[in-house]
Structure formats: structure tokens, C-alpha cells
N, C-alpha and C. Protein backbone atom coordinates (compact mmCIF):
# COMPACT_ATOMS: atom_id res chain seq x y z
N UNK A 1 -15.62 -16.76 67.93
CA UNK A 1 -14.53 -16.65 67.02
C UNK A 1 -15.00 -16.94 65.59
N UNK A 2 -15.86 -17.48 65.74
CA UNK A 2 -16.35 -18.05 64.40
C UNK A 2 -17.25 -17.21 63.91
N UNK A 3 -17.91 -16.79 64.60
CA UNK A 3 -18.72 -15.45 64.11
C UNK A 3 -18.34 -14.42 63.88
N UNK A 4 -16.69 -14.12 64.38
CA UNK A 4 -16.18 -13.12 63.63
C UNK A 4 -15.47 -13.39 61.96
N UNK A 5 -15.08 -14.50 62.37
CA UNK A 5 -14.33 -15.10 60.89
C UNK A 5 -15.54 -14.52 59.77
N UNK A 6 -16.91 -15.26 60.16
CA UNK A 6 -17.78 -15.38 59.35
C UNK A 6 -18.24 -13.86 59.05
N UNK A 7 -18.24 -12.95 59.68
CA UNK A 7 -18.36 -11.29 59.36
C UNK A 7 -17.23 -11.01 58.64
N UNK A 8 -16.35 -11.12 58.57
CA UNK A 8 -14.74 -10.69 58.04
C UNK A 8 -14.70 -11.24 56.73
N UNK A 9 -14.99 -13.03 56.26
CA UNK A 9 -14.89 -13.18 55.34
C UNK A 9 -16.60 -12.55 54.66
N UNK A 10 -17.61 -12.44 55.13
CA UNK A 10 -19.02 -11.96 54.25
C UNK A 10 -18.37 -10.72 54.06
N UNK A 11 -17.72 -9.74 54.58
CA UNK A 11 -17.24 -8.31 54.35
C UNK A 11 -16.28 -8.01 53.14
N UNK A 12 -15.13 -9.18 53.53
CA UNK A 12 -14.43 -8.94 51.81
C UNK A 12 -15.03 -8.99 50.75
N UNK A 13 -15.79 -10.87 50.71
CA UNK A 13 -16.98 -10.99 49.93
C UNK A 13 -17.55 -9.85 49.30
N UNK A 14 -18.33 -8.99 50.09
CA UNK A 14 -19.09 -7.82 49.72
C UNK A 14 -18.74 -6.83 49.04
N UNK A 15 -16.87 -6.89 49.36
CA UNK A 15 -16.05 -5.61 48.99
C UNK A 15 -15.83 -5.93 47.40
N UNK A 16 -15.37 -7.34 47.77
CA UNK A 16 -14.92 -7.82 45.91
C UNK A 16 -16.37 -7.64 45.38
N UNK A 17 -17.45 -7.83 45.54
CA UNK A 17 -18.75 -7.58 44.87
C UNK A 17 -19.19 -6.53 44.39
N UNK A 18 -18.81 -5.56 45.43
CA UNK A 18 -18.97 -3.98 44.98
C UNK A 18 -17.85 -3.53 43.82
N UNK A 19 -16.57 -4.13 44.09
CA UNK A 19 -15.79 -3.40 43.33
C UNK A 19 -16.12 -4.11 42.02
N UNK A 20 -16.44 -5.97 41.52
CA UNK A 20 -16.58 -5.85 40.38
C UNK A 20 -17.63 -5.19 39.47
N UNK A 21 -18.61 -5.08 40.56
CA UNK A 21 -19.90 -4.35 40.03
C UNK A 21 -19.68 -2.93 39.45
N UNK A 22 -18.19 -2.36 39.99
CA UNK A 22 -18.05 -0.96 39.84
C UNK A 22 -17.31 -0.72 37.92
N UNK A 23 -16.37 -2.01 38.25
CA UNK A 23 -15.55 -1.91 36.76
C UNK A 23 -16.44 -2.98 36.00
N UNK A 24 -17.61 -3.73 36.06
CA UNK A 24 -18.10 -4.13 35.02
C UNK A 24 -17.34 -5.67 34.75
N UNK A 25 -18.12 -6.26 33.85
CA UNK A 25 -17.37 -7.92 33.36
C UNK A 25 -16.01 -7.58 33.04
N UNK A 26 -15.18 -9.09 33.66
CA UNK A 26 -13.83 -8.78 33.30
C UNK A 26 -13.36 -9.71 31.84
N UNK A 27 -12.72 -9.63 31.01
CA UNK A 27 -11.80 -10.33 29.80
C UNK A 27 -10.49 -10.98 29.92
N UNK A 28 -10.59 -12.16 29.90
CA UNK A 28 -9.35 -12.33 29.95
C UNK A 28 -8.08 -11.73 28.68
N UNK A 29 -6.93 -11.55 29.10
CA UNK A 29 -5.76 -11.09 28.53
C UNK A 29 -4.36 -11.58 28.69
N UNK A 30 -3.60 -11.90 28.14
CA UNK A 30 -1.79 -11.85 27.80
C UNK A 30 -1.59 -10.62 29.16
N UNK A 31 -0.54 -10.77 29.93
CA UNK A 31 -0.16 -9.92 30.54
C UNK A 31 1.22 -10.46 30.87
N UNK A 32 2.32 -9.23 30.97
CA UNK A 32 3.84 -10.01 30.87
C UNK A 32 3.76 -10.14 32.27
N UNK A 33 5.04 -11.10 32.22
CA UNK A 33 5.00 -11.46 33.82
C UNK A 33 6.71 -11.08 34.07
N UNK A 34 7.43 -10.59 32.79
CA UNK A 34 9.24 -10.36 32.99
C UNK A 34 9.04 -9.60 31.80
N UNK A 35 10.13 -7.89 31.79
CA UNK A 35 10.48 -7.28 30.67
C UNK A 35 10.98 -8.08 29.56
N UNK A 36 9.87 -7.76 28.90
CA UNK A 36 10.17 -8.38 27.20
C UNK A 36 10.95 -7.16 26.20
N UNK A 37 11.86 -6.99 26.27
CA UNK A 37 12.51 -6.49 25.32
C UNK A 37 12.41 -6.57 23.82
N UNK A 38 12.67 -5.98 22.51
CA UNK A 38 12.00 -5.66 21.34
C UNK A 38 12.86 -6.99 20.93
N UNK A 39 12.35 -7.71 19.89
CA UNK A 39 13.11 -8.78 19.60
C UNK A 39 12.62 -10.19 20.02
N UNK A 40 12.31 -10.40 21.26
CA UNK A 40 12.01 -11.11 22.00
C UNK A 40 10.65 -11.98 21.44
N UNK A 41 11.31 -13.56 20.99
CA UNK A 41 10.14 -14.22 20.81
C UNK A 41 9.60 -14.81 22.12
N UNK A 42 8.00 -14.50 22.34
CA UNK A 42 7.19 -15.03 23.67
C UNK A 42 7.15 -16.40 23.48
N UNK A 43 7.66 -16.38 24.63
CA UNK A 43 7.84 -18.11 25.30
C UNK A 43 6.73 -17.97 26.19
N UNK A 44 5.97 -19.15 26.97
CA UNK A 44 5.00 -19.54 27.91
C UNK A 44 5.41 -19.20 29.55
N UNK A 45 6.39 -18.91 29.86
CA UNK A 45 6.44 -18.24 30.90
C UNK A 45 6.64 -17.28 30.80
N UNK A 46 6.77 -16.04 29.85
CA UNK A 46 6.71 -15.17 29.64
C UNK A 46 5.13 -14.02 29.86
N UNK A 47 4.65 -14.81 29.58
CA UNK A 47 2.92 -14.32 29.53
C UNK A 47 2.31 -15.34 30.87
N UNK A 48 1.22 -14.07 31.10
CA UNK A 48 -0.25 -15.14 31.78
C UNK A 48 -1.21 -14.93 31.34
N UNK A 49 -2.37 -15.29 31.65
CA UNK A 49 -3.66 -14.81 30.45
C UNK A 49 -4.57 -14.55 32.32
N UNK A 50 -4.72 -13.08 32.59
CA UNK A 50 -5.30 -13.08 33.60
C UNK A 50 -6.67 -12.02 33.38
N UNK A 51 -7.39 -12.22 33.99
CA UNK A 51 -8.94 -11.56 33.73
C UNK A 51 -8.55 -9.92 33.82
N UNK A 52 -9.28 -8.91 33.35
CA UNK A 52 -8.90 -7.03 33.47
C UNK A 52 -10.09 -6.93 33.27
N UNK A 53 -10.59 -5.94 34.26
CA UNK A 53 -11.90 -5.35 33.73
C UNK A 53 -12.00 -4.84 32.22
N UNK A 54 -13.49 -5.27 31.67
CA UNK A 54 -13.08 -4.62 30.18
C UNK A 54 -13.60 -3.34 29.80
N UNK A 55 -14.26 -2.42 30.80
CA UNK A 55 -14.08 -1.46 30.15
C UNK A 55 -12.88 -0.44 29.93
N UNK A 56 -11.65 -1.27 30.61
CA UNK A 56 -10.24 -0.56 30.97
C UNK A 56 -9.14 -1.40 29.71
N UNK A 57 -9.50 -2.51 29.20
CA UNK A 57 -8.52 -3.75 27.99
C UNK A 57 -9.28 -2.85 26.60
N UNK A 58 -7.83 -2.43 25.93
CA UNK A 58 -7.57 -2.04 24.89
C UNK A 58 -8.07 -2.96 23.76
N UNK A 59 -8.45 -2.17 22.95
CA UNK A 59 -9.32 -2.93 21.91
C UNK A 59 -7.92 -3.93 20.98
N UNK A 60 -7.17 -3.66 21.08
CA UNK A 60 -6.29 -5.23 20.68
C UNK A 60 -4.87 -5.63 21.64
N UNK A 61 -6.02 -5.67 22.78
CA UNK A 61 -5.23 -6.97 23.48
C UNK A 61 -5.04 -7.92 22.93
N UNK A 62 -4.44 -9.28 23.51
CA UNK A 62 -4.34 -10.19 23.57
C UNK A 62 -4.29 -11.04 24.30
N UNK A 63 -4.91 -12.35 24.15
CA UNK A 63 -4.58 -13.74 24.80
C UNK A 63 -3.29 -14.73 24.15
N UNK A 64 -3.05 -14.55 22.70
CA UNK A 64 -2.64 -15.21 21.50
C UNK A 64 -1.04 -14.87 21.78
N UNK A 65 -0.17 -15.03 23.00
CA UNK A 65 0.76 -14.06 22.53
C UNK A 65 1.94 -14.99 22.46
N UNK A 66 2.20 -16.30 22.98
CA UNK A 66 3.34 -17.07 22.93
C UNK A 66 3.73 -17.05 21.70
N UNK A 67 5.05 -17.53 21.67
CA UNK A 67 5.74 -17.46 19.72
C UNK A 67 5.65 -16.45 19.01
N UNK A 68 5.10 -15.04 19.24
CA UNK A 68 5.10 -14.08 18.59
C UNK A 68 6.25 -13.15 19.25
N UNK A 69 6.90 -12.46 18.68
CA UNK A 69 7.74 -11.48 18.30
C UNK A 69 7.93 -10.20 18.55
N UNK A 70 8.05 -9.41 20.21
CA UNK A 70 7.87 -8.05 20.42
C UNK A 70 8.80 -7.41 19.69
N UNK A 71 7.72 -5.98 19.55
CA UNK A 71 8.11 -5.18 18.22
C UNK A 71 8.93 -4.20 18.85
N UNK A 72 8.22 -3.65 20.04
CA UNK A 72 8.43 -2.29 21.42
C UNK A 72 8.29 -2.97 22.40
N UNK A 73 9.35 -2.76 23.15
CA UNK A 73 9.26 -3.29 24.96
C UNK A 73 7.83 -3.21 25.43
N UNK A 74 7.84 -4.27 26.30
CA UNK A 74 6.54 -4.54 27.02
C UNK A 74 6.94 -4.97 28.53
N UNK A 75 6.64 -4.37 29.80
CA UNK A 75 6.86 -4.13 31.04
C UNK A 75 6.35 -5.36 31.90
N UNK A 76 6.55 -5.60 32.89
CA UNK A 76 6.31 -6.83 33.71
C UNK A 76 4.68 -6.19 33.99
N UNK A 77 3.60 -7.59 33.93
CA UNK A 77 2.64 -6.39 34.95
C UNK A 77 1.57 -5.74 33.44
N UNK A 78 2.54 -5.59 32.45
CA UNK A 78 1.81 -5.05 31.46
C UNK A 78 0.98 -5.72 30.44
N UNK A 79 -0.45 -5.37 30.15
CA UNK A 79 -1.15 -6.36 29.21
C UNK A 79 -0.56 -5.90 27.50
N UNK A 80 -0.42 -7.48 26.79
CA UNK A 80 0.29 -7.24 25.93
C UNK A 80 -0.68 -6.99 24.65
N UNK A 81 -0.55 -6.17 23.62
CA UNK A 81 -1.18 -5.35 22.91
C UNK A 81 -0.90 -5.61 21.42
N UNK A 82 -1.36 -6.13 20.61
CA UNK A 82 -1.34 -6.55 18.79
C UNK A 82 -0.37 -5.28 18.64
N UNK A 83 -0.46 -3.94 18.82
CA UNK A 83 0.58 -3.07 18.20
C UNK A 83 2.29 -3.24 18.68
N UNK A 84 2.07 -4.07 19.78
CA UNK A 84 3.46 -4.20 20.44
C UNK A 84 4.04 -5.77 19.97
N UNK A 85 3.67 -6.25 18.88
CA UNK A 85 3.34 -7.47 18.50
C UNK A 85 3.92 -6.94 16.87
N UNK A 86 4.99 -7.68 16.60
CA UNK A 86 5.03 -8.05 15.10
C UNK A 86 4.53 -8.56 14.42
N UNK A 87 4.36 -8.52 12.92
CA UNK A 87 3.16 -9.28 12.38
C UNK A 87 3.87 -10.49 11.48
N UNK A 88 5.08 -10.57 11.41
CA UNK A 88 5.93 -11.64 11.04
C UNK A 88 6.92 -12.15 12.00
N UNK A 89 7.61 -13.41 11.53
CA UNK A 89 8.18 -14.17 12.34
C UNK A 89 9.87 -13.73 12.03
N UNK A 90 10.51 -14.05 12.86
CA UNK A 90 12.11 -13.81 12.28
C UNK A 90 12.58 -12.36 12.49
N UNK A 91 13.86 -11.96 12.14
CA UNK A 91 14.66 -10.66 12.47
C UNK A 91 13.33 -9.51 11.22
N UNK A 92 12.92 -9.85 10.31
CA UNK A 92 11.74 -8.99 9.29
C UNK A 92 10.40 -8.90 10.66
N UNK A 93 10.59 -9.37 11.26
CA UNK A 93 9.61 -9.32 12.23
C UNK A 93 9.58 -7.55 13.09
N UNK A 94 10.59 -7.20 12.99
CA UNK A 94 10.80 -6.08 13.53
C UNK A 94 11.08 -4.42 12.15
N UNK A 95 11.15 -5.25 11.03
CA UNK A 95 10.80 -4.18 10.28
C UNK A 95 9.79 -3.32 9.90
N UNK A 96 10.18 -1.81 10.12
CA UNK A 96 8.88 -1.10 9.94
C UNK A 96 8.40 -1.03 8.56
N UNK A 97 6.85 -0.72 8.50
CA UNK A 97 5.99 -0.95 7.50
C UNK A 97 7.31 -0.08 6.20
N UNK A 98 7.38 -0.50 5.03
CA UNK A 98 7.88 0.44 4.54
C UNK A 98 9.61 0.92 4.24
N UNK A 99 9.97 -0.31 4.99
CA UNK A 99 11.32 -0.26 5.44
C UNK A 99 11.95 -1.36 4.88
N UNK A 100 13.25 -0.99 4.59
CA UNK A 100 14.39 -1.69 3.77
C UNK A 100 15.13 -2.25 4.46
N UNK A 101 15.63 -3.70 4.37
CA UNK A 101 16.92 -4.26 5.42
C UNK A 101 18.12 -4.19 4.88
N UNK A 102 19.31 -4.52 5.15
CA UNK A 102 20.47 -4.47 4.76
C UNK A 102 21.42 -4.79 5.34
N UNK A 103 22.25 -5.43 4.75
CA UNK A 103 23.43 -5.89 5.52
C UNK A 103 24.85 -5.18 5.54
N UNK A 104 25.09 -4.33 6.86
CA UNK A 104 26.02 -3.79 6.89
C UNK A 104 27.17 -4.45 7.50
N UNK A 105 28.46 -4.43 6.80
CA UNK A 105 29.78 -5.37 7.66
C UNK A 105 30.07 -4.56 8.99
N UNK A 106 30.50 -5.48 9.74
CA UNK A 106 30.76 -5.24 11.56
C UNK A 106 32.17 -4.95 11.15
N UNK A 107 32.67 -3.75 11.49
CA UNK A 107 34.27 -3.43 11.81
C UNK A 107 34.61 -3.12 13.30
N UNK A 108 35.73 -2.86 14.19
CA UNK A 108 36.15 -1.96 14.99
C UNK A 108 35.56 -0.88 14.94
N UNK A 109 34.88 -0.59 14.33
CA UNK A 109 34.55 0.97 14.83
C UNK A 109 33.03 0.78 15.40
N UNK A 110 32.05 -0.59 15.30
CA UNK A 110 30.99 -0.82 15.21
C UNK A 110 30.86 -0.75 16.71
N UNK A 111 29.60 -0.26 17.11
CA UNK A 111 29.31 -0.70 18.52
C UNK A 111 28.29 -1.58 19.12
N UNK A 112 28.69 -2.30 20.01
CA UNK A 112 27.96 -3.62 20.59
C UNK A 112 26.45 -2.94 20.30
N UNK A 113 25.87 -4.16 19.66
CA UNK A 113 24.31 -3.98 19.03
C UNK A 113 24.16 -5.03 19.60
N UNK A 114 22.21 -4.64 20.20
CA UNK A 114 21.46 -6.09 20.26
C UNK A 114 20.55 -5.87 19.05
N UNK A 115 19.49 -6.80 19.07
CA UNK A 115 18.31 -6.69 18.23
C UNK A 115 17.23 -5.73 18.95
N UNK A 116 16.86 -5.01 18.32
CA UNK A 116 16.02 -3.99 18.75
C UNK A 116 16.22 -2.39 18.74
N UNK A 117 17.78 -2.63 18.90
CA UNK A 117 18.34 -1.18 18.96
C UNK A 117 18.37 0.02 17.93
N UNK A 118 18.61 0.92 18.14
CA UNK A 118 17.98 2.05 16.70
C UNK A 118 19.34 2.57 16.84
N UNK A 119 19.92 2.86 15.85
CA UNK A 119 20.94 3.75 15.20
C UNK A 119 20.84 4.75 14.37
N UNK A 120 21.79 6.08 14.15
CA UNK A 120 21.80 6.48 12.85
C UNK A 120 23.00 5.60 12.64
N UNK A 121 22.93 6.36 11.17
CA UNK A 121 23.37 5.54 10.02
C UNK A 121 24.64 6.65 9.55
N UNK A 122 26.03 6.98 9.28
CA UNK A 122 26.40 8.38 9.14
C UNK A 122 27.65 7.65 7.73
N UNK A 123 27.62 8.50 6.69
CA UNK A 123 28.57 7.91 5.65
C UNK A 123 29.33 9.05 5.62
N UNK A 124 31.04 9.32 4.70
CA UNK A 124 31.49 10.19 4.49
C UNK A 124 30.86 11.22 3.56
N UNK A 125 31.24 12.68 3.82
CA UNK A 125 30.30 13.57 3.40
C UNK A 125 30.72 13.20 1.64
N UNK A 126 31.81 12.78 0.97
CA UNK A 126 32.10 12.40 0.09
C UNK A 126 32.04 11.28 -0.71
N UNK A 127 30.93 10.40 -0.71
CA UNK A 127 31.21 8.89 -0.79
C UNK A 127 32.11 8.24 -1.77
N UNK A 128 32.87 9.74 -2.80
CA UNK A 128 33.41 8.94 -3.90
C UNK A 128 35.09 9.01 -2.93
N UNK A 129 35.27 9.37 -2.18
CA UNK A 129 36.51 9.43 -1.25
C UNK A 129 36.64 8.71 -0.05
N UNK A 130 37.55 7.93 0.16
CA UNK A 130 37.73 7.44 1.79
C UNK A 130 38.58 8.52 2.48
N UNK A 131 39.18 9.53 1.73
CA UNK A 131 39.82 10.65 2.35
C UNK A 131 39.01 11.51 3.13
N UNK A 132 38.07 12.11 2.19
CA UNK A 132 36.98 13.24 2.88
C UNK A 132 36.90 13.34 4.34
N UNK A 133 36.88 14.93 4.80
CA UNK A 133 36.42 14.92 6.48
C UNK A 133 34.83 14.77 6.96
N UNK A 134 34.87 14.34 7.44
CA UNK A 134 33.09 14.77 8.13
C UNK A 134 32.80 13.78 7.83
N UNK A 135 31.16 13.57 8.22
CA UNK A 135 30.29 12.72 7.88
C UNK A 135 28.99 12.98 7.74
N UNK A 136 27.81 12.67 6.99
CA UNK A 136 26.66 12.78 7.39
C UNK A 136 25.86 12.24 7.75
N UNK A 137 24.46 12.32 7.95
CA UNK A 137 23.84 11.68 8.93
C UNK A 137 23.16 11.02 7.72
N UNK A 138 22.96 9.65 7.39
CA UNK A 138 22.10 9.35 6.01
C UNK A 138 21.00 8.65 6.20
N UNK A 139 20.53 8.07 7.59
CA UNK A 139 19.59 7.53 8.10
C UNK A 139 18.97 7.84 9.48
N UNK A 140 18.37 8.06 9.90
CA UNK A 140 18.04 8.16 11.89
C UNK A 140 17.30 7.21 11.84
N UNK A 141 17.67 6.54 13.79
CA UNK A 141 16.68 5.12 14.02
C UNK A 141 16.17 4.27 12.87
N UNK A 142 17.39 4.10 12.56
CA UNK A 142 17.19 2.49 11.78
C UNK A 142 16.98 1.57 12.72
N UNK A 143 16.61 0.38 12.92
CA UNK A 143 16.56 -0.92 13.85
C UNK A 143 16.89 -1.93 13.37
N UNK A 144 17.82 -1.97 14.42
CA UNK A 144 18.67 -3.58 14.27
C UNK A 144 18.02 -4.72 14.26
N UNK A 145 18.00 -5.30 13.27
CA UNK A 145 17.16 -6.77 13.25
C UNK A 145 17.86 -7.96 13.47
N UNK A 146 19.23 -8.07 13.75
CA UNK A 146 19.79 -8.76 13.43
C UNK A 146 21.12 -8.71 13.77
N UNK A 147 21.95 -9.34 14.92
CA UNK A 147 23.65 -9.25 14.85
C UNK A 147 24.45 -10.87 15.14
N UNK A 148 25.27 -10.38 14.29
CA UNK A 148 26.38 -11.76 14.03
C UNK A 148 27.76 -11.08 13.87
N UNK A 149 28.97 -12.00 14.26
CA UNK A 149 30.24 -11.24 14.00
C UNK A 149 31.00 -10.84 13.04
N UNK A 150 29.67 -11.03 11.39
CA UNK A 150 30.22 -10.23 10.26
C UNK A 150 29.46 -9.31 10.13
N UNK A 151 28.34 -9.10 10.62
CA UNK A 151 27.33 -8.34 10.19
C UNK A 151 26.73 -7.55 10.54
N UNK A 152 25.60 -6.18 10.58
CA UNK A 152 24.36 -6.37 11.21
C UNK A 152 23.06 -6.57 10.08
N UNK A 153 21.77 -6.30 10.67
CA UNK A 153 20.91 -6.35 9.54
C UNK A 153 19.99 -5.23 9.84
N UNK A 154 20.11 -4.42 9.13
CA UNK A 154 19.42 -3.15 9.70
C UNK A 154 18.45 -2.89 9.35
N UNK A 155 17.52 -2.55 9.42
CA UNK A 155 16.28 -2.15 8.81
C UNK A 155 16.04 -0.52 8.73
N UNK A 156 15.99 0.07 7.50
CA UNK A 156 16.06 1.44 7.26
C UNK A 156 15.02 2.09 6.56
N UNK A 157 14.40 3.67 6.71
CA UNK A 157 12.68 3.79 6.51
C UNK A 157 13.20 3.67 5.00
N UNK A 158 12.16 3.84 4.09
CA UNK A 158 12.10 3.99 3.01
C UNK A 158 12.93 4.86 1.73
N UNK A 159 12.57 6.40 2.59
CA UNK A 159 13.24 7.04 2.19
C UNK A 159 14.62 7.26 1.81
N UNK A 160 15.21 6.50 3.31
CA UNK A 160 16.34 6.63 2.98
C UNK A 160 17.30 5.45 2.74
N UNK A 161 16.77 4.70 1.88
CA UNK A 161 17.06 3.22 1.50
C UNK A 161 18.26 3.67 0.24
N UNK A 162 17.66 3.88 -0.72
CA UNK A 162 18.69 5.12 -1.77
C UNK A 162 20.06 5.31 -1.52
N UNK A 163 19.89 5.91 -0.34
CA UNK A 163 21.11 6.77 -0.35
C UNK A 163 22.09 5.70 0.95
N UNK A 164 21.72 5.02 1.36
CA UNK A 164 22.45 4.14 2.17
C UNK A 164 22.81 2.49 1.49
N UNK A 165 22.16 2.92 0.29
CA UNK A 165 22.41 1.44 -0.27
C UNK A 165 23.92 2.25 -1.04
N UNK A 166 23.71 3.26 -1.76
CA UNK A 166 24.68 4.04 -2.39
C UNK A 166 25.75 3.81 -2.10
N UNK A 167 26.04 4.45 -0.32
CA UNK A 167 27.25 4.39 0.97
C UNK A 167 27.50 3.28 1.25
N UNK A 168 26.61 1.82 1.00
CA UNK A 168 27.16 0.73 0.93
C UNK A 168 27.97 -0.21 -0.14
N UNK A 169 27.62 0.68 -1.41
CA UNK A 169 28.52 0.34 -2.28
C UNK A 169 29.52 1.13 -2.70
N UNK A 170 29.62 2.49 -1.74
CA UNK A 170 30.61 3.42 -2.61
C UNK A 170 32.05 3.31 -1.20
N UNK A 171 31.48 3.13 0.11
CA UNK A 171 32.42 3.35 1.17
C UNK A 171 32.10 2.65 2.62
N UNK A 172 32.43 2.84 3.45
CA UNK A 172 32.16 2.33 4.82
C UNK A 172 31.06 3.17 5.88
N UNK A 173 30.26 2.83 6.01
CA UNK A 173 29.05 3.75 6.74
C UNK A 173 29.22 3.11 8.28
N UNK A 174 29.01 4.08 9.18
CA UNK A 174 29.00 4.13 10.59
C UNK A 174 28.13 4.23 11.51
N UNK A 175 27.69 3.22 11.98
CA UNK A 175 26.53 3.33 12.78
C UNK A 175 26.71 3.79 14.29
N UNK A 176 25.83 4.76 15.08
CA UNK A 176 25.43 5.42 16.12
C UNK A 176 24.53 5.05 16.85
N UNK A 177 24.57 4.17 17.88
CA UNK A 177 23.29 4.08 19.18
C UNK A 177 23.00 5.35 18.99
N UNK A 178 21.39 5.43 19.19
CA UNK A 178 20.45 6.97 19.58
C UNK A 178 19.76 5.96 20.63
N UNK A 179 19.29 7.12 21.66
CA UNK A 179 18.20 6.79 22.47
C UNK A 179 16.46 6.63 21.70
């Protein structure tokens, strides 16, 4: 019995030997252990730091990842990556390079926002009228940085910072979940 044990365990032995020999030295890495959603400051059970072969770990992994700030969802299982990583702390933590925040008032017409979420942005086609029909579209995927029950804090690209700061001082602008 013992001489089989002892073949069975030299055999795995051999197997794990071959296979690390096949992928090469491993690195340790950050890997989530629960969906981290965008927003989400890493807490210590959130992450593990477990070995990956390295010729397969992305040139900015990480080990470094507690207290930092996901930018883009990161999957259970998944090694966590400097681009999926904000480079500041706080709701600006999620603003893109280039991008304007702002504080838009929460009405009834607003729809349940978390942090992370992307909206357009849509003002009346008229901004010098609260009468006017229609609306236009004055921003796409802005991201929510931020919600409270007066507010949100949006973060909007560059471009269209202008014309939504405009709609914030001329009328009431309406924000749209997009996928």
C-alpha cells in the first residue's frame, strides 16, 4: 500500500514538475477573489497575491492593490492590472484623463445611479426655453463619480464640458443610463 502511495505521490510530483518547467518561473500577483465593481476601493479581502506563470502576467500587474480605486470592473479569479487601477484617490479617482466633473442636481426625473455608471447627458434642444420640444444629446458616457440625494458628480470628456456647463446654467439637463 505504501508503495503505491509512494508511486502516486512521485507521479503528481513529476506532473507539477513538467508542467512548471513548461510555463517557466512563476510572479507573484493581486488577483480578485469577489467582483470588484468600478468605484470600489480594495480592501484586503478583496485581493490575494498568488504566484502566475510569467510568461502569461501582463506587464502591469500588480501586487500593490489594497486602498486603490477600480477604474473598470475586475472579475473574481482575475489578476488585477495598473490600467484597471485609478491613479487618484476619491470620486476624481474615476475621472478620465481629460475630463471635467460637475455637479448636476438630482430631480424626479433622475435615475437610480451608482458610482461607476456612464450616462448621456441630454439638454433641451433650446436652452434659452424650458418650453422647447426635444432634446439633445450633449454628452455620451459621462461617469458617475459620485451620488448623494442632491446631487450627482459627473465626470464629462473634454469636449463636451462647454456645452454642458452652458445647460447647467441655462436649464435642467437629463441624464440616461447607456450600457
Amino acid at each position: 500500500m505504501a508503495a503505491i502511495a509512494g508511486l502516486s505521490t512521485s507521479a503528481i510530483v513529476g506532473d507539477a514538475g513538467r508542467t512548471r518547467a513548461q510555463w517557466g518561473a512563476s510572479t507573484p500577483v493581486a488577483v480578485a477573489t469577489r467582483d470588484l465593481a468600478a468605484g470600489t476601493v480594495i480592501g484586503i479581502d478583496d485581493v490575494t497575491v498568488a504566484p502566475r506563470p510569467r510568461t502569461i502576467v501582463p506587464d502591469d500587474a500588480t501586487t500593490d492593490a489594497v486602498g486603490r480605486v477600480v477604474s473598470s470592473p475586475i472579475a473574481p479569479g482575475e489578476v488585477v492590472l495598473e490600467r484597471r487601477l485609478a491613479g487618484s484617490t476619491g470620486p476624481l479617482a474615476l475621472l478620465d484623463p481629460g475630463a471635467v466633473a460637475f455637479a448636476v442636481p438630482v430631480d424626479t426625473g433622475t435615475p437610480p445611479l451608482r458610482t461607476g455608471d456612464r450616462v448621456d447627458v441630454f439638454a433641451p434642444v433650446d436652452s434659452s426655453s424650458r418650453t422647447s420640444v426635444g432634446a439633445t444629446r450633449i454628452a455620451r458616457r459621462a461617469v458617475v463619480l459620485a451620488v448623494d440625494d442632491r446631487r450627482v458628480l459627473l465626470g464629462v470628456d473634454g469636449p463636451s464640458a462647454s456645452v454642458v456647463a452652458r445647460a447647467l446654467l441655462d436649464t435642467a439637463v437629463v441624464l440616461a443610463v447607456v450600457a
